[in-house]
Each structure stands twice: as C-alpha cells, then as structure tokens.
N, C-alpha and C. Protein backbone atom coordinates (compact mmCIF):
# COMPACT_ATOMS: atom_id res chain seq x y z
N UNK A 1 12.24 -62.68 129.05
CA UNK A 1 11.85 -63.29 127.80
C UNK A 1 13.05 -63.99 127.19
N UNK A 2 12.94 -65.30 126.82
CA UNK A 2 13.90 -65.68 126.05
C UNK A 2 13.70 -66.28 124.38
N UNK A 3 14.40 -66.91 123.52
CA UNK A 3 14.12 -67.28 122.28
C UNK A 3 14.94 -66.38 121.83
N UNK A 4 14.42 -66.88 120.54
CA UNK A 4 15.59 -66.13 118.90
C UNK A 4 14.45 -64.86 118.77
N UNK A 5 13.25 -65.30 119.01
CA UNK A 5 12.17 -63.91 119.27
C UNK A 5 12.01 -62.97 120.25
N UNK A 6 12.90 -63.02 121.48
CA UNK A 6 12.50 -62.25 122.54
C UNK A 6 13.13 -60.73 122.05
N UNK A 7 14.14 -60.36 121.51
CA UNK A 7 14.34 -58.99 121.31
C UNK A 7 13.07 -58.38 120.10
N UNK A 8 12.46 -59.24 119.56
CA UNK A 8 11.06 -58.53 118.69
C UNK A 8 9.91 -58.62 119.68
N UNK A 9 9.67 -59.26 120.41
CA UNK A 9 8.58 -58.78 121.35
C UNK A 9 8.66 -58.11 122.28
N UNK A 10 9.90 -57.63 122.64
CA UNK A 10 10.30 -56.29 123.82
C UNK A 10 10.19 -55.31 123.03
N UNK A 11 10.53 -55.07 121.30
CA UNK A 11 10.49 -54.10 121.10
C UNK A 11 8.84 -53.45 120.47
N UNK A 12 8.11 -54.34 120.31
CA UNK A 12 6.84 -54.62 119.56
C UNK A 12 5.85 -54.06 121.03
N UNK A 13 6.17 -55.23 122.05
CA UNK A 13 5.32 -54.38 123.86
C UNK A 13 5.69 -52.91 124.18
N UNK A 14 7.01 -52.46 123.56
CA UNK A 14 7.70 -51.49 123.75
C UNK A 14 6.48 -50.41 123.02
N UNK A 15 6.22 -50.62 122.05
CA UNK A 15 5.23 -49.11 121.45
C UNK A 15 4.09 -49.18 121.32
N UNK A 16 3.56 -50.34 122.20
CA UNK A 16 2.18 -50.02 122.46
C UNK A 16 1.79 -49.19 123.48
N UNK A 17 0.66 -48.40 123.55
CA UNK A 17 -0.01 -47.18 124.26
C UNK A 17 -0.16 -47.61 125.71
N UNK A 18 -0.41 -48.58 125.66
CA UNK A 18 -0.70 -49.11 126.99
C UNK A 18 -0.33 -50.72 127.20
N UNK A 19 0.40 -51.40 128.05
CA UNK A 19 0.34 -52.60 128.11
C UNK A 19 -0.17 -53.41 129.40
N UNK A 20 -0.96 -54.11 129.52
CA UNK A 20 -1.36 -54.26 130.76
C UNK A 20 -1.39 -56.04 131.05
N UNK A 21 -0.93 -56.74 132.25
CA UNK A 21 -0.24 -57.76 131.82
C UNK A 21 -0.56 -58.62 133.48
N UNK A 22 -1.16 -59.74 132.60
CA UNK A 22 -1.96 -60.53 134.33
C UNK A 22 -0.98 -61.64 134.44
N UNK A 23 0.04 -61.98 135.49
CA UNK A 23 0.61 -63.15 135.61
C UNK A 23 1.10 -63.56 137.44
N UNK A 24 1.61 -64.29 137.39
CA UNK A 24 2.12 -64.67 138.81
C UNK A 24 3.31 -63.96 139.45
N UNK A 25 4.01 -63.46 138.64
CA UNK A 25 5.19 -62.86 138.71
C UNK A 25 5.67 -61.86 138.01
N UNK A 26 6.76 -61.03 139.02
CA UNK A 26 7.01 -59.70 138.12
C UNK A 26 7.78 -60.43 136.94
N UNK A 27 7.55 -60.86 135.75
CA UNK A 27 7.99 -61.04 134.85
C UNK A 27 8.44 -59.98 133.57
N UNK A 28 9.51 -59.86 133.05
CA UNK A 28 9.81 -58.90 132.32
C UNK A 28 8.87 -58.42 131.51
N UNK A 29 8.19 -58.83 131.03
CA UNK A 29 6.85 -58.39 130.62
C UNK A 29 5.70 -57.21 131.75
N UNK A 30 5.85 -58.35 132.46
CA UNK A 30 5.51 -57.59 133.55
C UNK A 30 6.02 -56.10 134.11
N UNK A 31 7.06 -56.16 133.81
CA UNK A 31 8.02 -54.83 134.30
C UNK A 31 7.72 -53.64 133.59
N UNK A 32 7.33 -54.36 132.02
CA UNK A 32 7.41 -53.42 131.17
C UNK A 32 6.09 -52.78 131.34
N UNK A 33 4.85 -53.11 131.85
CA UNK A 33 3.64 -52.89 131.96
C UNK A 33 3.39 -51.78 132.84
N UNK A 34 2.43 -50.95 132.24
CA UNK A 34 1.59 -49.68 133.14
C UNK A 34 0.75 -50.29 134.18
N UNK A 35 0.00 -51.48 134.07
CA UNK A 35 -0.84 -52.02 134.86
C UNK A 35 -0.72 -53.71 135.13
N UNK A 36 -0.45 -54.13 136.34
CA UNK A 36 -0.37 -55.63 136.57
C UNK A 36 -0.97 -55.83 137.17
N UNK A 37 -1.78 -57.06 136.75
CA UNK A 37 -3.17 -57.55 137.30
C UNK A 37 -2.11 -59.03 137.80
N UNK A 38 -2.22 -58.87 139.41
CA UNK A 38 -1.55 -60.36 140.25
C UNK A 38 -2.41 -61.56 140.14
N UNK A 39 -2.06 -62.95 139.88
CA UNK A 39 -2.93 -63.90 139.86
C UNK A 39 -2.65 -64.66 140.52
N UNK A 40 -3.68 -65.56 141.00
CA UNK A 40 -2.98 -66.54 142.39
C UNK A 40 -2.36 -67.96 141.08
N UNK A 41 -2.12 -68.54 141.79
CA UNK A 41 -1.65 -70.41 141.31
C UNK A 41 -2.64 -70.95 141.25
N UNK A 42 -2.58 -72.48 140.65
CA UNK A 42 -3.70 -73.73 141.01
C UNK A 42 -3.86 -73.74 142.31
N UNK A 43 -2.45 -73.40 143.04
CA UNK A 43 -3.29 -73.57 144.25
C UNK A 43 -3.46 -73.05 145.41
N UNK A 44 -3.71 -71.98 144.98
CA UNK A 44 -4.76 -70.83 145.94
C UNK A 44 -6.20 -70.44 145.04
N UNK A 45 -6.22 -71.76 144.46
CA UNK A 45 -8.16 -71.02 143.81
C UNK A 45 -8.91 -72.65 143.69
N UNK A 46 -9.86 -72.10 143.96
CA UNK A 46 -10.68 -73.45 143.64
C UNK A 46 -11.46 -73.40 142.15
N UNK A 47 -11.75 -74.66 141.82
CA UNK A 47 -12.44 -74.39 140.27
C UNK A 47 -12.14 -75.96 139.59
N UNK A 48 -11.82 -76.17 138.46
CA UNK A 48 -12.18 -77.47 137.85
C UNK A 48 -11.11 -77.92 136.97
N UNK A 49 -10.50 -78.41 137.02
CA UNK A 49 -9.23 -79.04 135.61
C UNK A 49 -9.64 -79.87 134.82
N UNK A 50 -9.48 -79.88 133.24
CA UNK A 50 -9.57 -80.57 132.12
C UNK A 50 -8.61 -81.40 131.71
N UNK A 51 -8.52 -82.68 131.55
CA UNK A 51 -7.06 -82.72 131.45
C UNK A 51 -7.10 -83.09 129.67
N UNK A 52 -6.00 -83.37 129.08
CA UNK A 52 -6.10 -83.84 127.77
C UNK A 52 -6.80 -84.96 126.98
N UNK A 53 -7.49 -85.65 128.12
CA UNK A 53 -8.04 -86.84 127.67
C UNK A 53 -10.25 -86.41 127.76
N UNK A 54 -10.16 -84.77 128.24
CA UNK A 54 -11.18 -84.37 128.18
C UNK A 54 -11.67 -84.41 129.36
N UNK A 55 -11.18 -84.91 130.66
CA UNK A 55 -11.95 -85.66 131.51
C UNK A 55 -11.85 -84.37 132.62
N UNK A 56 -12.92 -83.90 133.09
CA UNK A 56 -12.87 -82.67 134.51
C UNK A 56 -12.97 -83.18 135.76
N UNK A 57 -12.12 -82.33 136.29
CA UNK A 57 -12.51 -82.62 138.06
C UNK A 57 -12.44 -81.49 138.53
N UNK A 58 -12.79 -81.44 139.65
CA UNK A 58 -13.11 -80.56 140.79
C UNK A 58 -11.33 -80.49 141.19
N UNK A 59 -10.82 -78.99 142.00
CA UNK A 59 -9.87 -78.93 142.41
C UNK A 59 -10.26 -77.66 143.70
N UNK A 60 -9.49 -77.88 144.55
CA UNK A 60 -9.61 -77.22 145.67
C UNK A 60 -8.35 -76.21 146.03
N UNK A 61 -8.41 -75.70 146.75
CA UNK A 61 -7.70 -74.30 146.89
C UNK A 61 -6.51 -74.83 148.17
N UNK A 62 -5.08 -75.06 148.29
CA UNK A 62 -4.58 -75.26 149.23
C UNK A 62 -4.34 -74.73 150.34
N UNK A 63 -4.25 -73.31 149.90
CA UNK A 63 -3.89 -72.07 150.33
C UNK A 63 -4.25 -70.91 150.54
N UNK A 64 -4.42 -69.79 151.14
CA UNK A 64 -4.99 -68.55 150.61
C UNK A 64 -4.21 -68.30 149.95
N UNK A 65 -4.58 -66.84 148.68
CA UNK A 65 -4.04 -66.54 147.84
C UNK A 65 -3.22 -65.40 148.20
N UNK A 66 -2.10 -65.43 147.86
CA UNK A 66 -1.04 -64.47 148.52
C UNK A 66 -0.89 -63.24 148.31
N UNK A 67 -0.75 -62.24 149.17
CA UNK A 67 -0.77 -60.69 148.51
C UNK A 67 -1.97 -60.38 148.29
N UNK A 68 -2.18 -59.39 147.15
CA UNK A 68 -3.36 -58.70 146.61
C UNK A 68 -3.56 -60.09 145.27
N UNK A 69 -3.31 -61.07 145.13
CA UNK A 69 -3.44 -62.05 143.91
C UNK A 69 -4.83 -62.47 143.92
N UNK A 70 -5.46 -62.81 142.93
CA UNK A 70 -6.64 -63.19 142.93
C UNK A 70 -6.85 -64.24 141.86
N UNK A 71 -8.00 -64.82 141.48
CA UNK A 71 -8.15 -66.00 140.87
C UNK A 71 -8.41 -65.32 139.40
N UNK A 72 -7.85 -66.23 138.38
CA UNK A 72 -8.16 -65.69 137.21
C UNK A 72 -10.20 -65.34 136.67
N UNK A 73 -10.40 -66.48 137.04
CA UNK A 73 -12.13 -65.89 136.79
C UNK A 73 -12.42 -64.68 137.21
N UNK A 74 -12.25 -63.90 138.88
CA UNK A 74 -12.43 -63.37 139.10
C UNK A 74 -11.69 -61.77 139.26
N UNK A 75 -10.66 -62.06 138.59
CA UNK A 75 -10.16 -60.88 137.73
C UNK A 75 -10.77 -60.33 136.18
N UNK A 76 -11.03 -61.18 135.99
CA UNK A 76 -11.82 -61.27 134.72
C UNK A 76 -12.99 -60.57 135.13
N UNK A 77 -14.09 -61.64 135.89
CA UNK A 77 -15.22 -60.82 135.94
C UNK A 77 -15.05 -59.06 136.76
N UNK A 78 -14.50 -58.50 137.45
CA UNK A 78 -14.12 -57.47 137.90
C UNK A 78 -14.09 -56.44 136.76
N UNK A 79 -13.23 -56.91 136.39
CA UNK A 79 -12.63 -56.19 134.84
C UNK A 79 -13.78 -55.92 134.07
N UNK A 80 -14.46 -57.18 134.02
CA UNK A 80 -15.45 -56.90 132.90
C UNK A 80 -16.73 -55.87 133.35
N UNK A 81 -16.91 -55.77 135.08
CA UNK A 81 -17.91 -54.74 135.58
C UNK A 81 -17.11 -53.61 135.77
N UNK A 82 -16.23 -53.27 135.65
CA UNK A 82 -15.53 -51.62 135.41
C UNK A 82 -15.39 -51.29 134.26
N UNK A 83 -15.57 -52.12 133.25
CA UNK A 83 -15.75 -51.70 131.88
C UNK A 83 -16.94 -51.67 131.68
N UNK A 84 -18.03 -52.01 132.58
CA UNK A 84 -19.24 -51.97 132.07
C UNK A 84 -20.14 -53.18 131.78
N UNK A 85 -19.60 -54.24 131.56
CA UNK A 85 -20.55 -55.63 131.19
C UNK A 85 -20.42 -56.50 132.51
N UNK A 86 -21.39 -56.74 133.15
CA UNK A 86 -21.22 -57.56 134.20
C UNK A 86 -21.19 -59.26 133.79
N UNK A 87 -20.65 -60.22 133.81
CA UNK A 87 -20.64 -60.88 133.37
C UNK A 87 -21.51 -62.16 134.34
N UNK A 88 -22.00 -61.37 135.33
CA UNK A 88 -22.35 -62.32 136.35
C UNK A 88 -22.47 -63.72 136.96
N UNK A 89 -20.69 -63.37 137.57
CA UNK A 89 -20.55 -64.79 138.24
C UNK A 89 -20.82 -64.62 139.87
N UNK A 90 -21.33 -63.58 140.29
CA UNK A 90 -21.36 -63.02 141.35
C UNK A 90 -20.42 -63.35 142.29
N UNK A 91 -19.28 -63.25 142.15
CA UNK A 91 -18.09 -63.78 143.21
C UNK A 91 -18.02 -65.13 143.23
N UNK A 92 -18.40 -66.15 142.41
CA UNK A 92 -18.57 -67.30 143.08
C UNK A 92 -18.11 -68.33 141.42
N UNK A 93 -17.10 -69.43 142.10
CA UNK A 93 -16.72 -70.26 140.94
C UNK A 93 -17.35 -71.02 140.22
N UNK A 94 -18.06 -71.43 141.10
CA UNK A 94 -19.59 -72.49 140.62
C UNK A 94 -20.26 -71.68 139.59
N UNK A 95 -20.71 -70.23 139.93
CA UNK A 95 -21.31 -69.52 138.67
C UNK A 95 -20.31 -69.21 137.55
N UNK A 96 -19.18 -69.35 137.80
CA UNK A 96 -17.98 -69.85 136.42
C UNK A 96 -18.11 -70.39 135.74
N UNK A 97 -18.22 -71.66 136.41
CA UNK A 97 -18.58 -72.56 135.58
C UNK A 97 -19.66 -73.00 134.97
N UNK A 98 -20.74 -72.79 135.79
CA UNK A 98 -21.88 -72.82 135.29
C UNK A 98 -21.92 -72.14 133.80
N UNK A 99 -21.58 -70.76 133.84
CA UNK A 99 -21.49 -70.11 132.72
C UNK A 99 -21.18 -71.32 131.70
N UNK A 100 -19.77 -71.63 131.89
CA UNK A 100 -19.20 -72.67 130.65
C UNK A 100 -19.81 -73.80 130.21
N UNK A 101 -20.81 -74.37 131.49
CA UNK A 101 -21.78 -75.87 130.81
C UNK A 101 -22.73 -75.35 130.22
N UNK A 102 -23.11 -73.82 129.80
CA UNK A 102 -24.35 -73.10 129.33
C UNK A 102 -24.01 -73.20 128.12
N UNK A 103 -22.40 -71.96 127.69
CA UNK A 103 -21.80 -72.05 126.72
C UNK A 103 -21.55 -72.90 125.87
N UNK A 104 -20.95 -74.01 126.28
CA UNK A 104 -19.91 -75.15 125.87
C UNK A 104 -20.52 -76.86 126.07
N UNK A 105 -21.15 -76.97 125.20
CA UNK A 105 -22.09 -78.52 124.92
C UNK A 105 -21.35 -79.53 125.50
N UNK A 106 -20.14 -79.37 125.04
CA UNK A 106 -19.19 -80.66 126.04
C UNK A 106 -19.05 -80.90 127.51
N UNK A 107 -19.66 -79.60 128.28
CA UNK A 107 -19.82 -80.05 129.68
C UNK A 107 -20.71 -79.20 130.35
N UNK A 108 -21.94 -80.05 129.54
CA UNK A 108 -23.51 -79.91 129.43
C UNK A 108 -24.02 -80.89 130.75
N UNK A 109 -23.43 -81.71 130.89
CA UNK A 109 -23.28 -83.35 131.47
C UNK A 109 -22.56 -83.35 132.64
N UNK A 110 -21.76 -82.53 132.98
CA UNK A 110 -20.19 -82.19 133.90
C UNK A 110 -20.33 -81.60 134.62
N UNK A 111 -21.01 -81.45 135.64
CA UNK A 111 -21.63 -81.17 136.66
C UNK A 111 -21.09 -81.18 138.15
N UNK A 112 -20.89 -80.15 138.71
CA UNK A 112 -19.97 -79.68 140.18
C UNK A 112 -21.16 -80.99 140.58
N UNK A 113 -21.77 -81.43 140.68
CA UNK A 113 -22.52 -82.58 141.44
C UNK A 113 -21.92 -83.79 141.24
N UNK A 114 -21.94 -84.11 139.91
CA UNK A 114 -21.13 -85.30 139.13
C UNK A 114 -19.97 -85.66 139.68
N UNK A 115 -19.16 -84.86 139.47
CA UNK A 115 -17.81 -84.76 140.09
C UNK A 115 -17.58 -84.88 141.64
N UNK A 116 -18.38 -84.42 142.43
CA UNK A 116 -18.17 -84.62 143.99
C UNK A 116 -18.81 -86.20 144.19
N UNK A 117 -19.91 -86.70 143.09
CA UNK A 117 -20.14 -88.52 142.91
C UNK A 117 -19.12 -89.20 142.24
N UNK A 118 -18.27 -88.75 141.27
CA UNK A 118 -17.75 -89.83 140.17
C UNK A 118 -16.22 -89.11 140.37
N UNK A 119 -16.05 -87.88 140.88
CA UNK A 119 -14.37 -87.63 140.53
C UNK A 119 -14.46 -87.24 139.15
N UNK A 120 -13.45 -87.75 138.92
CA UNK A 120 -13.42 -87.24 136.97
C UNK A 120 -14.47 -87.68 136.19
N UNK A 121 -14.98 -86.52 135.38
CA UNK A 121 -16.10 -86.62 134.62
C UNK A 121 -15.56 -86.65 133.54
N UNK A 122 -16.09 -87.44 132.43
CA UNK A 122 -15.46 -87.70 130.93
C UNK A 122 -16.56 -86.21 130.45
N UNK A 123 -16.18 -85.08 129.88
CA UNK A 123 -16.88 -84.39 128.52
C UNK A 123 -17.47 -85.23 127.11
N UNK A 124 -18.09 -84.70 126.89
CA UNK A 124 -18.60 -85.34 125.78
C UNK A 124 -18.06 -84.59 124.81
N UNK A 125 -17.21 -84.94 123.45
CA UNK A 125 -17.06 -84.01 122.61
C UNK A 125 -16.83 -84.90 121.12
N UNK A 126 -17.91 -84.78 120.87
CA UNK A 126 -18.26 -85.49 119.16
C UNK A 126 -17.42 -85.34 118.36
N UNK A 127 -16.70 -86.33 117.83
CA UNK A 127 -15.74 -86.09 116.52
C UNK A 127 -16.43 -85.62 115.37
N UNK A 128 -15.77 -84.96 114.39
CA UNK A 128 -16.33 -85.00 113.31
C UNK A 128 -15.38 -85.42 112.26
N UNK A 129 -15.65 -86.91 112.03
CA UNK A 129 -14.58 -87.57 110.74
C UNK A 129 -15.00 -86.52 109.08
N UNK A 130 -13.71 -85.99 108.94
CA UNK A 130 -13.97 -85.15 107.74
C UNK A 130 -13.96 -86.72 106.33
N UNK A 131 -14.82 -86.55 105.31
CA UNK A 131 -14.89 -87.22 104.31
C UNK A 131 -13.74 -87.64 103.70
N UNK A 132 -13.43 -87.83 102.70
CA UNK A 132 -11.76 -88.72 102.00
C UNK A 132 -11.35 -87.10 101.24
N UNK A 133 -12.43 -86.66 100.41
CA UNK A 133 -12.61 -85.38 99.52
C UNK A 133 -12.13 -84.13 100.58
N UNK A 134 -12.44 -83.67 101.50
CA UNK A 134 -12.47 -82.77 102.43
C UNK A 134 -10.88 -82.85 103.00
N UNK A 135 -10.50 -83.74 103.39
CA UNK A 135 -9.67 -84.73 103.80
C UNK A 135 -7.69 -84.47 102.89
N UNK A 136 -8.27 -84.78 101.57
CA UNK A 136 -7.17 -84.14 100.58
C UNK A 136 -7.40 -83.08 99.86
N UNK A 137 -8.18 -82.55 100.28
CA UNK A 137 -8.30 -81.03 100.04
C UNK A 137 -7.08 -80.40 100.68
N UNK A 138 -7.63 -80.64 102.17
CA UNK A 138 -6.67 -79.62 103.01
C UNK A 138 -5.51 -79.83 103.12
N UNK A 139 -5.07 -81.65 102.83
CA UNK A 139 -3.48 -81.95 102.74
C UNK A 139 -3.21 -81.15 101.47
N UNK A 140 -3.62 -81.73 100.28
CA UNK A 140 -2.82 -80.58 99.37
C UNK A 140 -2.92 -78.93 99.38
N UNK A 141 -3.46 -78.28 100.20
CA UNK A 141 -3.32 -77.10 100.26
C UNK A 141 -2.34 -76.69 101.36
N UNK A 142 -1.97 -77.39 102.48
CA UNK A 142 -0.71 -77.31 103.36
C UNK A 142 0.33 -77.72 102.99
N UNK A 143 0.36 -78.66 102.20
CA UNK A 143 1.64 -79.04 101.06
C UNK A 143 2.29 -78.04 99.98
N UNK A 144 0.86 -77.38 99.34
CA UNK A 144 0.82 -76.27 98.61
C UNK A 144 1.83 -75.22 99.17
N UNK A 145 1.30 -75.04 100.34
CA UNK A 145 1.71 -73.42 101.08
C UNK A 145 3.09 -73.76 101.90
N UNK A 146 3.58 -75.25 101.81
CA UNK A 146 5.08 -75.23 102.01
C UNK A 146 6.05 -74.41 101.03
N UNK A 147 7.12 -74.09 101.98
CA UNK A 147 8.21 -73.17 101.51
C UNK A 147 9.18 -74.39 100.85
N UNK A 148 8.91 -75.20 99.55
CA UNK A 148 9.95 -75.89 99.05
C UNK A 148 11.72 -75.60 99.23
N UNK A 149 11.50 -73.87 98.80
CA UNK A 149 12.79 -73.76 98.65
C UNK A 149 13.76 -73.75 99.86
N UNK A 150 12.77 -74.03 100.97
CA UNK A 150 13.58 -73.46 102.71
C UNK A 150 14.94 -74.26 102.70
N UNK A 151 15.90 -73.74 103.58
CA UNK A 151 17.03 -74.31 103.76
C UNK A 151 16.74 -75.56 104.66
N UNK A 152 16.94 -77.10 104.65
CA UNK A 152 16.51 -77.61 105.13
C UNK A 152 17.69 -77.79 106.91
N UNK A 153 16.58 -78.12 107.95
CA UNK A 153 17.82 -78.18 109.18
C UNK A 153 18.61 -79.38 109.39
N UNK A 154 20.08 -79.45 109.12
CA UNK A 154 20.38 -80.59 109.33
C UNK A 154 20.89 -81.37 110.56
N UNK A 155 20.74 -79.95 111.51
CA UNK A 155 21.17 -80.62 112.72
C UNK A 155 20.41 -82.12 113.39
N UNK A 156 20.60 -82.84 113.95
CA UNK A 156 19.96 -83.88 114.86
C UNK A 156 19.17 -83.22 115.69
N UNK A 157 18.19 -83.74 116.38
CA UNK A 157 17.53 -83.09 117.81
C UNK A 157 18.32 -83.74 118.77
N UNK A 158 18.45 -82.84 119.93
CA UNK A 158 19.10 -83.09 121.02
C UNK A 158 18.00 -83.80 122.20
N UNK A 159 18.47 -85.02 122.54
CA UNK A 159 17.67 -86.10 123.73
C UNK A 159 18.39 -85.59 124.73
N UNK A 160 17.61 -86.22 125.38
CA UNK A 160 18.12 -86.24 126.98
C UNK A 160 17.94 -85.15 127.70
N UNK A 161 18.66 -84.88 128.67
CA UNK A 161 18.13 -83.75 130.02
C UNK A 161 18.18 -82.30 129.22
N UNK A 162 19.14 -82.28 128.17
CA UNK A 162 18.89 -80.37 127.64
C UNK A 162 17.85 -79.92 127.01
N UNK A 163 17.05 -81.04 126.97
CA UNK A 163 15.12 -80.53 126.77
C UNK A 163 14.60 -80.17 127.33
N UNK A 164 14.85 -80.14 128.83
CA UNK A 164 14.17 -79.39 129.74
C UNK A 164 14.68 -78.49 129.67
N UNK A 165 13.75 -77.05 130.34
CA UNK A 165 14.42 -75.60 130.78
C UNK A 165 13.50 -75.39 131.76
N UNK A 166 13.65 -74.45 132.75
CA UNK A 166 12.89 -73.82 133.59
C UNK A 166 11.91 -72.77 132.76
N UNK A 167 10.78 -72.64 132.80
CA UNK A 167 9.69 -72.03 132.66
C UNK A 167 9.67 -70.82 133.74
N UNK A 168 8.96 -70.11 133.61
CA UNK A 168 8.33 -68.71 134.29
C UNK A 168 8.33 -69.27 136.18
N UNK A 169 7.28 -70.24 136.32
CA UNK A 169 7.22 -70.80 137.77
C UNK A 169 8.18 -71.40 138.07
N UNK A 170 8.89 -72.63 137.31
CA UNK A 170 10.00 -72.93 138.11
C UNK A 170 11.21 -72.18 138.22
N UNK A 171 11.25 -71.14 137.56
CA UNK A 171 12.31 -70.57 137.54
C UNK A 171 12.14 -69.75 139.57
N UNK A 172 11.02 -69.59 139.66
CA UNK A 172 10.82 -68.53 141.17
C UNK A 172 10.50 -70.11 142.18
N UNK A 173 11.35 -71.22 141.57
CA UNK A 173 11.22 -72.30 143.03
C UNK A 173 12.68 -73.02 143.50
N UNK A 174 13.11 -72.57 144.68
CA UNK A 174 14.49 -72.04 144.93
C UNK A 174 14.54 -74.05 144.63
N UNK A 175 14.21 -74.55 144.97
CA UNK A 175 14.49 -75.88 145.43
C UNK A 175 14.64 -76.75 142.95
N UNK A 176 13.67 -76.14 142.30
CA UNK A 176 14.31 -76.62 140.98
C UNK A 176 15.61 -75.86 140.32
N UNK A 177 15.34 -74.49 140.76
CA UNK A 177 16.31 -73.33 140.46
C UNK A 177 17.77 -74.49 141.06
N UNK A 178 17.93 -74.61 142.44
CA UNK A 178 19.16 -75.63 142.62
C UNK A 178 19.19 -76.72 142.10
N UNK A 179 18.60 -77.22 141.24
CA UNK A 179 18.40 -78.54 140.39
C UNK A 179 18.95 -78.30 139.50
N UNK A 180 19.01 -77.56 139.07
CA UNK A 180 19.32 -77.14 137.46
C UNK A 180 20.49 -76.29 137.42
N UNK A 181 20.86 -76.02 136.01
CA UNK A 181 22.02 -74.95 135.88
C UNK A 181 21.80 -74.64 134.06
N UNK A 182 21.88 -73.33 134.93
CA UNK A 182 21.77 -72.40 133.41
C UNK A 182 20.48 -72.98 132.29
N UNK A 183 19.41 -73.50 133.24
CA UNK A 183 17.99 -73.22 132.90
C UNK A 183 18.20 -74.85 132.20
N UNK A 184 19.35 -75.59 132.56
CA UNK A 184 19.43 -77.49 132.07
C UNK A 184 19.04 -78.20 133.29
N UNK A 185 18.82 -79.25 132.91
CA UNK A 185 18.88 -80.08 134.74
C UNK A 185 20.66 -80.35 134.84
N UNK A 186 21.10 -80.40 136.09
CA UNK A 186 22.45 -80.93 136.35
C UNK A 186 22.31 -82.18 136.57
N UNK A 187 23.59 -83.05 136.04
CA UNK A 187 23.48 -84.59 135.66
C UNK A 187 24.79 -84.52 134.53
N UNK A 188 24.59 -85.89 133.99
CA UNK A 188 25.04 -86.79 133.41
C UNK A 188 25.02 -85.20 131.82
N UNK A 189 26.08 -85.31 131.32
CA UNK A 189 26.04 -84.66 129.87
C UNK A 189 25.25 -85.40 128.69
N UNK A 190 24.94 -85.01 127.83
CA UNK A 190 24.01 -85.72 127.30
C UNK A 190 24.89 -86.94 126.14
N UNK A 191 26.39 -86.32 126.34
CA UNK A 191 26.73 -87.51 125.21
C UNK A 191 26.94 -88.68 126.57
N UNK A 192 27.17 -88.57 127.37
CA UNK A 192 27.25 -89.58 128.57
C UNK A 192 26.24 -90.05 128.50
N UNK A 193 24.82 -89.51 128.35
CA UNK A 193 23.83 -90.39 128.42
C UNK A 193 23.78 -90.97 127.30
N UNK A 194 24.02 -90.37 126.24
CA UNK A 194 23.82 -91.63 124.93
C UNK A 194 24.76 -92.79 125.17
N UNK A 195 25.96 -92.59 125.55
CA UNK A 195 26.65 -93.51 125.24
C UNK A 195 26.51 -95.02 126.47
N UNK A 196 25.82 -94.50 127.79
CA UNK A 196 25.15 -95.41 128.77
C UNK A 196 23.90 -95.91 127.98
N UNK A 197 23.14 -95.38 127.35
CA UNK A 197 21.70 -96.10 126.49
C UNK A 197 22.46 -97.02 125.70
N UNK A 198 23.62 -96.32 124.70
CA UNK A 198 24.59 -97.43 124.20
C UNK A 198 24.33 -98.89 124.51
N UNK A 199 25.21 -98.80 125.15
CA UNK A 199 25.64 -99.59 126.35
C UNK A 199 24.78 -100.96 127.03
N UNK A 200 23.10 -99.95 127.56
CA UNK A 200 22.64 -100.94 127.93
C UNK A 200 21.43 -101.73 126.31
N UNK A 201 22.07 -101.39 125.07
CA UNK A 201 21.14 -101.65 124.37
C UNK A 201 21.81 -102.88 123.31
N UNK A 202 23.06 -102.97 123.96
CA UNK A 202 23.96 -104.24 123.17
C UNK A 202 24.15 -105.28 123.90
C-alpha cells in the first residue's frame, strides 16, 4: 500500500474480524487477509468491455487462467451459492451478461449477437439536462460546503514522466519493473524535459 493514507488503512484492515480480499496478486492487503479469493486478468476470461465513450465489445480469453484463479463473475456467483442465493449464471458468461441487459436499460440493445455483427455496440444512455434552478442549487451548495479557511497548495503540479507510477500489475511485469525506477519511468529528469519543450517552443 502506498500514499499519505496507507499507514490508516493497514491499521483500520488490521481490526477487522475477518478480512477477505479478491485480487491478482499476493498484495499486502492480500497478506493481511484470512481468505484470498485468486482472480484471473482480462486475459484469461472471456466477457465484454465498456469503454468510456459507452461503447461494448465482446473480448476473448487469451489464455487459460493460471493456478486456482478464476474469473471475477464467477467467483462471485460461487460465493453467492455458498451463502445461499444462487444468482444463476449457471457457469456461463453469456448468462452474466444477460443478467446485466435485464438489469441495466443501457444495454437492453447490446447484444452478444450485435457485437459478433457490428463489433462495438454504442449503449444507449439518456442524459438528463438538469434545469438552470436545479442546476444552481447544487453549485451553491458545493461552494457552500467548501473549507474557505483551507491552507491553500502552492506548490506547481509536476509534468512530465514523474506522473507515472507503477500500479499493482505493472509492478509484477519484470519487463516495466526494468523501465522504471523507484516506481518513475527512467529518462530525461523532468526539469530537462521542460527546458527541451522550452526550447522547441521559441
């Protein structure tokens, strides 16, 4: 765990009764856990991606899934028939999803058929333009509930390559792990890069 928060959530996972913790990797979290539920990757499962623009596709499985790892749906549904509620996808992703075009009006239309004709399927998902009244309601009540008195930050934000860090997965991929150093990409320092943008901007 890292952040200015990671010593309050080790100690917070620390006194709960039980912690039980589904991820790809023994992650410190993970360590700390009575029970770890293994999950495969994108790609050892088959099933459907959304991307930000709303639009689904079909995705396929590259790989078998490694170890005892299994697909998140179907850890789920498992779980949910040893507790008692079958959620019935009967082993199968298609009844996953199905579930979700039942649920979820936006991909009512989005159809494992669609997709093996068209590739990416656009969702349908209706805006709802809030009124002018509705509108400055809620700005002045988030304005309201600002902390005026906060110390304001005066540092600059930092550009360039020290925005990246390694995440959970890349951190376990020997080939970015040698890319990087001390969780930065290796390269150019970042006042080197300002001062080359400099450069090519006069």
């Amino acid at each position: 765990m890292d952040g200015a928060d990671a010593d309050t959530i080790r100690e917070r996972l620390g006194r709960l009764d039980c912690l039980v913790v589904q991820d790809l990797f023994m992650t410190e979290a993970a360590l700390m856990a009575e029970v770890v539920l293994p999950a495969s990757t994108y790609a050892e499962q088959d099933g459907s991606f959304t991307n930000i623009a709303g639009e689904v596709q079909r995705v396929h499985k590259s790989i078998d899934p490694v170890g005892a790892s299994r697909p998140d749906w179907l850890i789920a549904s498992q779980l949910a028939r040893v507790l008692g509620s079958d959620v019935n996808f009967r082993g199968s992703v298609s009844a996953a999803y199905r579930k979700l075009t039942e649920s979820n009006p936006a991909y009512t239309n989005a159809t494992y058929a669609r997709m093996l004709g068209e590739g990416a399927v656009q969702t349908e998902r209706p805006v709802a333009t809030p009124d002018r009244a509705t509108l400055l309601s809620s700005l002045t009540s988030a304005t309201a509930a600002t902390d005026a008195t906060a110390k304001h930050d005066e540092r600059p934000v930092e550009m360039g390559e020290r925005l990246f860090h390694l995440g959970t997965i890349a951190k376990n991929s020997k080939l970015l792990v040698d890319a990087f150093a001390d969780g930065k990409a290796k390269g150019r320092p970042v006042e080197e890069e300002a001062a080359l943008i400099s450069i090519k901007s006069v």
